[in-house]
C-alpha atoms as a PDB file:
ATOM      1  CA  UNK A   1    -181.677  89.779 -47.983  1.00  0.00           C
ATOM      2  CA  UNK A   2    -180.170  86.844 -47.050  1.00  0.00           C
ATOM      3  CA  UNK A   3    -176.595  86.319 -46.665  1.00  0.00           C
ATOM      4  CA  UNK A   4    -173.758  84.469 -45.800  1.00  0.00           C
ATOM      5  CA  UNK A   5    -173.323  80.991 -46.555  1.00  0.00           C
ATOM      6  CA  UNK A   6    -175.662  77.885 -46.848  1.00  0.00           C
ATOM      7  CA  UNK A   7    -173.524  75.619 -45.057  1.00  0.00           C
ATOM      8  CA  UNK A   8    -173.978  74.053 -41.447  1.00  0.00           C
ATOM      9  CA  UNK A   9    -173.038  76.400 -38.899  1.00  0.00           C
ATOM     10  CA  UNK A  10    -170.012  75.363 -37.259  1.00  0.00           C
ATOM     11  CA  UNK A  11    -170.029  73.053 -34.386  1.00  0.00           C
ATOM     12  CA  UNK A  12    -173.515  72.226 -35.209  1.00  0.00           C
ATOM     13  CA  UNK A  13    -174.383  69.168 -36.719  1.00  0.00           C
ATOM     14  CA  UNK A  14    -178.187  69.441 -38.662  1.00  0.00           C
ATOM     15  CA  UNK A  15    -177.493  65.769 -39.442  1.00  0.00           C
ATOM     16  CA  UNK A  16    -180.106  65.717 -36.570  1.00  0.00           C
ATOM     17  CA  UNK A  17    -182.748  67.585 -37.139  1.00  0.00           C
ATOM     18  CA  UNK A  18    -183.165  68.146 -41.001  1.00  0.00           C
ATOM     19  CA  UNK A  19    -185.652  66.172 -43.510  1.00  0.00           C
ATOM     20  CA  UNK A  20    -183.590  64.114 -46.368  1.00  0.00           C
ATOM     21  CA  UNK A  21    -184.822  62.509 -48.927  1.00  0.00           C
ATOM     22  CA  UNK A  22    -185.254  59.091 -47.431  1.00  0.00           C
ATOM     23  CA  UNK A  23    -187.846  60.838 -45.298  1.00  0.00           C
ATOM     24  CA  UNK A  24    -189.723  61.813 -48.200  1.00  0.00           C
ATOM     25  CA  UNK A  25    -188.555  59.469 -51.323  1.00  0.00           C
ATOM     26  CA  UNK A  26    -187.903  60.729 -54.824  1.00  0.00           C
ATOM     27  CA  UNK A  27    -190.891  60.581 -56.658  1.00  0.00           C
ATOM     28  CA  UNK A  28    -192.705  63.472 -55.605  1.00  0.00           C
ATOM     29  CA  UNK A  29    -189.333  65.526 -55.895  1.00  0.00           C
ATOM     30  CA  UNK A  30    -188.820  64.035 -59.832  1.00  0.00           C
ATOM     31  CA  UNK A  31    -191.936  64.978 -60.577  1.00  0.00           C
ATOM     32  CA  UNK A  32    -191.874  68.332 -59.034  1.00  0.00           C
ATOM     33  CA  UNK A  33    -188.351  68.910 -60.910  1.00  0.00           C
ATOM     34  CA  UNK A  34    -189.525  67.579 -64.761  1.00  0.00           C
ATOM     35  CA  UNK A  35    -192.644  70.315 -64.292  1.00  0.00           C
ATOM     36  CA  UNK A  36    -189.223  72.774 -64.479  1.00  0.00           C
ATOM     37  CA  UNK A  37    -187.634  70.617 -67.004  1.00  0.00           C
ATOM     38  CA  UNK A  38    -185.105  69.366 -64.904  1.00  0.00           C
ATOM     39  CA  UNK A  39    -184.031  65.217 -64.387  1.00  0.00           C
ATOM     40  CA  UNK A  40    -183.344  64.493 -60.536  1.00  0.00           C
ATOM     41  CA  UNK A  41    -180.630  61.475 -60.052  1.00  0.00           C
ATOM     42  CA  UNK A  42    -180.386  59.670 -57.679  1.00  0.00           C
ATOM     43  CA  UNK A  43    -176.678  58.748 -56.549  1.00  0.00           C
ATOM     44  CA  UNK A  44    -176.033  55.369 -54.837  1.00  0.00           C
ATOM     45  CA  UNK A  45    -175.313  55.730 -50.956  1.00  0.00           C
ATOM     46  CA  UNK A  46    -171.385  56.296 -49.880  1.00  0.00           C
ATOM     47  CA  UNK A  47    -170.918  57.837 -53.438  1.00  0.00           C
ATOM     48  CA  UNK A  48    -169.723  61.268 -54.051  1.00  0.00           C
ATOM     49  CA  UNK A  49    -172.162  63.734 -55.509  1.00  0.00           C
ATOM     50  CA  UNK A  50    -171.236  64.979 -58.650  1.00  0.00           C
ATOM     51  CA  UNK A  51    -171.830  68.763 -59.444  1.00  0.00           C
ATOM     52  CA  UNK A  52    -172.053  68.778 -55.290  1.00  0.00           C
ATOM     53  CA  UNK A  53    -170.668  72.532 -54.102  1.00  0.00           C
ATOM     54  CA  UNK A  54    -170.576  71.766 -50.477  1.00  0.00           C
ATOM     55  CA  UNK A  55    -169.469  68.221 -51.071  1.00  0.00           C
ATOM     56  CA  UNK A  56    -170.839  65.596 -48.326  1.00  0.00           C
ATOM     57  CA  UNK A  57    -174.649  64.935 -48.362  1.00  0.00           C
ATOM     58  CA  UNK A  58    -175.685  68.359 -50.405  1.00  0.00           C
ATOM     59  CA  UNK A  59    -176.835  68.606 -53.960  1.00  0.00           C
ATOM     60  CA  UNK A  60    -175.170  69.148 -56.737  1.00  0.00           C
ATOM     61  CA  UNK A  61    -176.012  70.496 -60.101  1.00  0.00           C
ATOM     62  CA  UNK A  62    -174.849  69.352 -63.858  1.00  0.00           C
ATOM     63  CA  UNK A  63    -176.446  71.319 -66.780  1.00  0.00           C
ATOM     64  CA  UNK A  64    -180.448  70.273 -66.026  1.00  0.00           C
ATOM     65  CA  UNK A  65    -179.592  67.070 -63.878  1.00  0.00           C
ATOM     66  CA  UNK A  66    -179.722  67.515 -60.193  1.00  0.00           C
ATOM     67  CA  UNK A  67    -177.987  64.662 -58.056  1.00  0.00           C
ATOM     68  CA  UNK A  68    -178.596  63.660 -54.576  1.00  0.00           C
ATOM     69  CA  UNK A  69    -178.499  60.296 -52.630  1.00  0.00           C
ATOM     70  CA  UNK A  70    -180.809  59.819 -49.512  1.00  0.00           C
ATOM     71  CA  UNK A  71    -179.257  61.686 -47.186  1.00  0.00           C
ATOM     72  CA  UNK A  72    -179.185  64.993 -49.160  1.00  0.00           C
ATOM     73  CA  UNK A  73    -181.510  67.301 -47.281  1.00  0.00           C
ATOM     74  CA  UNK A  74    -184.629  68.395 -48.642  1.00  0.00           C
ATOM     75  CA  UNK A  75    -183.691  72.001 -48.678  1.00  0.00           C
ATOM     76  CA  UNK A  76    -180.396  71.327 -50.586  1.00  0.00           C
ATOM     77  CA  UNK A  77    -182.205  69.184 -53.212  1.00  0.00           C
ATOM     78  CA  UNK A  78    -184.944  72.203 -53.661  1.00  0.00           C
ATOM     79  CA  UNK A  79    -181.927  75.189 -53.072  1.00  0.00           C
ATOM     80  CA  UNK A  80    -179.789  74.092 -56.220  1.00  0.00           C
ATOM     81  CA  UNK A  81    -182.797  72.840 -57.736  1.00  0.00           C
ATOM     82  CA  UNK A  82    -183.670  76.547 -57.356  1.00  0.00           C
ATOM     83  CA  UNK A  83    -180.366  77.607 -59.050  1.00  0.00           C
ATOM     84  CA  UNK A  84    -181.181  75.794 -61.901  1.00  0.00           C
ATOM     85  CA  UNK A  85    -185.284  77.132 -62.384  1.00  0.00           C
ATOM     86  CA  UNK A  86    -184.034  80.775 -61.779  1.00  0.00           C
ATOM     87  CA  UNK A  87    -181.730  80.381 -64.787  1.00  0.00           C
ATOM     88  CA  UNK A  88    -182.440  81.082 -68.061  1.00  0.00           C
ATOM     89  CA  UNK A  89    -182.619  77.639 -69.983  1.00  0.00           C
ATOM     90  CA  UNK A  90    -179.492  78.861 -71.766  1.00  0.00           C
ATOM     91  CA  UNK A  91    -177.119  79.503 -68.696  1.00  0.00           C
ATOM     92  CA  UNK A  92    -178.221  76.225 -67.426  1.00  0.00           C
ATOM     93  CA  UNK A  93    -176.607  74.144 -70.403  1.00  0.00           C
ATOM     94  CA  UNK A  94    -172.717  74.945 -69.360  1.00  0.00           C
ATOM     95  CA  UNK A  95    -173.860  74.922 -64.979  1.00  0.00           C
ATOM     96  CA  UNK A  96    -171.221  72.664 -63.202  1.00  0.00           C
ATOM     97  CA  UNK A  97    -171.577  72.658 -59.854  1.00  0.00           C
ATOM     98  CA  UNK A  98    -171.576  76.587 -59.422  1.00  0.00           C
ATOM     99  CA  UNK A  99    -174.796  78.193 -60.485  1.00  0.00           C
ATOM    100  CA  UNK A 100    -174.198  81.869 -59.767  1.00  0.00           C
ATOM    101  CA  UNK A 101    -172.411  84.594 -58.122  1.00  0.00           C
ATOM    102  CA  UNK A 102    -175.209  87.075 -57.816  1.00  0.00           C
ATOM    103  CA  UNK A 103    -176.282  88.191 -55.263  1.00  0.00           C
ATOM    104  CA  UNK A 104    -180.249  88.444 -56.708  1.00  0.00           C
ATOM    105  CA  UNK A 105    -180.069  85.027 -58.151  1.00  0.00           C
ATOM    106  CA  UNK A 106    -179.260  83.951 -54.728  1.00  0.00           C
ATOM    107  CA  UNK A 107    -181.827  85.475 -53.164  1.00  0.00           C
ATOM    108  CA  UNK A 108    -184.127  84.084 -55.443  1.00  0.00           C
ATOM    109  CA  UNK A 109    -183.214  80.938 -55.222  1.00  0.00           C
ATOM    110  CA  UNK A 110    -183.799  81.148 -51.048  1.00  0.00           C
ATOM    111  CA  UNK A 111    -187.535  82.390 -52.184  1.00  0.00           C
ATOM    112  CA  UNK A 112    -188.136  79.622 -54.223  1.00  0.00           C
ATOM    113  CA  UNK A 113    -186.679  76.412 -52.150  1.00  0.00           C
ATOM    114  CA  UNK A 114    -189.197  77.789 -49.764  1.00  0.00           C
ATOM    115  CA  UNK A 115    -192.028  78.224 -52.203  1.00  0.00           C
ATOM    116  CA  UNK A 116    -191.401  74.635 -54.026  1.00  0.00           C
ATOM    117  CA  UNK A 117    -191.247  73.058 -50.714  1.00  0.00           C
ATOM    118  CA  UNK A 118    -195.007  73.680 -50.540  1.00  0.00           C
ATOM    119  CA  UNK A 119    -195.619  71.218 -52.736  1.00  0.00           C
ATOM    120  CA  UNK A 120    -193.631  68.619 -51.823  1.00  0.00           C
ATOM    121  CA  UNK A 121    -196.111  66.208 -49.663  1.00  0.00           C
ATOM    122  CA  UNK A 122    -194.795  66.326 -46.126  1.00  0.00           C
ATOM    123  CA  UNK A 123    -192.272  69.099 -46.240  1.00  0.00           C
ATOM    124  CA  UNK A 124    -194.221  72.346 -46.569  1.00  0.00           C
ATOM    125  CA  UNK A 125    -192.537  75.881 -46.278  1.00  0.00           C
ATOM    126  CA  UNK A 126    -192.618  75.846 -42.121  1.00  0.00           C
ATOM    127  CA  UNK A 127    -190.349  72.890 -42.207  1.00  0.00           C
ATOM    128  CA  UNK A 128    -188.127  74.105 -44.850  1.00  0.00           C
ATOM    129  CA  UNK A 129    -187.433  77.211 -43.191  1.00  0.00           C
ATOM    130  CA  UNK A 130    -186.900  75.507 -39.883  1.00  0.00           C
ATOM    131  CA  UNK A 131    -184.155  73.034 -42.161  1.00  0.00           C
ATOM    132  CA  UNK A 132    -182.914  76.272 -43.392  1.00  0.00           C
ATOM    133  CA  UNK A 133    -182.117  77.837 -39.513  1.00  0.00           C
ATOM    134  CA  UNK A 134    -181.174  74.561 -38.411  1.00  0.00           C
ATOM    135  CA  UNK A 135    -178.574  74.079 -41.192  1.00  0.00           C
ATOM    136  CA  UNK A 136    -177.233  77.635 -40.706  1.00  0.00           C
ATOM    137  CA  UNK A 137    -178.580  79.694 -43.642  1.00  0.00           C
ATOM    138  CA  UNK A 138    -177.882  83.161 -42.777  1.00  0.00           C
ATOM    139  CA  UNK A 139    -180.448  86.142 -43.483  1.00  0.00           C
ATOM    140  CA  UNK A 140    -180.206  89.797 -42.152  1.00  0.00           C
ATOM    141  CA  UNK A 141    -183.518  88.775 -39.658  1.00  0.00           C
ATOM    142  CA  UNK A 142    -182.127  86.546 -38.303  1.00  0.00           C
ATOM    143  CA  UNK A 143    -184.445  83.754 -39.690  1.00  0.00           C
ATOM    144  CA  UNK A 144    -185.170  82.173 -42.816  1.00  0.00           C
ATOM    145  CA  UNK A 145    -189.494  82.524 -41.805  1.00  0.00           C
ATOM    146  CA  UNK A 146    -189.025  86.534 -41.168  1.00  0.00           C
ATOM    147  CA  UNK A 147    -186.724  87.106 -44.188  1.00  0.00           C
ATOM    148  CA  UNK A 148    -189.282  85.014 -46.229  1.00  0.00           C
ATOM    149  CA  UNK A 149    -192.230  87.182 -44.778  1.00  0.00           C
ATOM    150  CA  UNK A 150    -191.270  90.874 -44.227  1.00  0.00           C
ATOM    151  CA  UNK A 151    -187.431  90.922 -46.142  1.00  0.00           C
ATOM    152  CA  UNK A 152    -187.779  89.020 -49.627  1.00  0.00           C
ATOM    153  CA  UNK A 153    -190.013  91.390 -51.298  1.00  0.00           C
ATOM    154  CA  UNK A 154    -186.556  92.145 -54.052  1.00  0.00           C
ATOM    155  CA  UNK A 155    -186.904  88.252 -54.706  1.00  0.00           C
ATOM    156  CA  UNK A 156    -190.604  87.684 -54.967  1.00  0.00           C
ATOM    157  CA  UNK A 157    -190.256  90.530 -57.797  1.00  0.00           C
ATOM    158  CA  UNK A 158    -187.485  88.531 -59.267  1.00  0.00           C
ATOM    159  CA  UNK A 159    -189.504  85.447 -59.694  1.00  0.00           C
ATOM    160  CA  UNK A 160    -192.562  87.056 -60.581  1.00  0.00           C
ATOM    161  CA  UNK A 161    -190.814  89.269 -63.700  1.00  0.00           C
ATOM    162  CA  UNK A 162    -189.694  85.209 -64.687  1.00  0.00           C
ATOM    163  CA  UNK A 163    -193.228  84.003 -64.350  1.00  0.00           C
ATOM    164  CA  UNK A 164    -192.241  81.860 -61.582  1.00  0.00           C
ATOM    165  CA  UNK A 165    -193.849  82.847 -58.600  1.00  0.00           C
END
């Protein structure tokens, strides 16, 4: 299960270490978000990010648009990216900025960021995960890699009832 927050641990700075999307562009993440019917868009640098929970560099989320600038994070483009697939088209019309509050959603989401990064050329699930630790997502062993492998089990059924993984 993973828990806690998706935010940079404190008195870390993952500015650092993780892949953004200047490492990897936007068309392979467009494409990879239309297969899911969502629209990626891209905000100008120094801009705020609208739908953006976090505020700074992450995502945010806006009915079926995600936005993100270059230096949103991979795993923050795929994570509320993942919000918005795990939803049922109709919840995702009136998302701003807040996807869910449960607690299997959530979880789900985590599975999926991991499984999308996969195909995204040059990202792959290792790296993700290692983005995911390094930014400070939290999971009860202790690492995004063994959660993913021998804890998420509840959320590969979750995506699988949804014809999603």
């Amino acid at each position: 299960m993973h828990t806690g927050s998706d935010t940079p641990a404190a008195g870390h700075d993952p500015a650092d270490s993780v892949m953004r999307l200047h490492d990897i562009g936007f068309a392979a993440p467009t494409a990879l978000l239309a297969g899911f019917g969502l629209t990626l868009q891209r905000v100008a640098a120094g801009q705020p990010i609208p739908g953006s929970f976090w505020g700074d560099t992450e995502a945010g989320i806006i009915g079926n648009t995600v936005y993100a600038r270059d230096d949103t994070p991979v795993h923050s483009l795929l994570h509320e990216a993942g919000h918005l697939i795990v939803l049922p088209p109709e919840r995702r019309d009136v998302v701003h900025t807040d996807a869910t509050d449960s607690i299997e959603e959530e979880d789900a989401t985590c599975y999926l960021q991991i499984v999308l990064a996969g195909r995204l050329p040059g990202v792959g699930r290792e790296r993700l995960m290692a983005d995911m630790d390094a930014w400070g997502y939290t999971f009860r062993l202790g690492s995004a890699r063994a959660w993913f492998e021998r804890d998420a089990d509840e959320a590969a059924r979750f995506l699988a009832q949804r014809g999603l993984a």
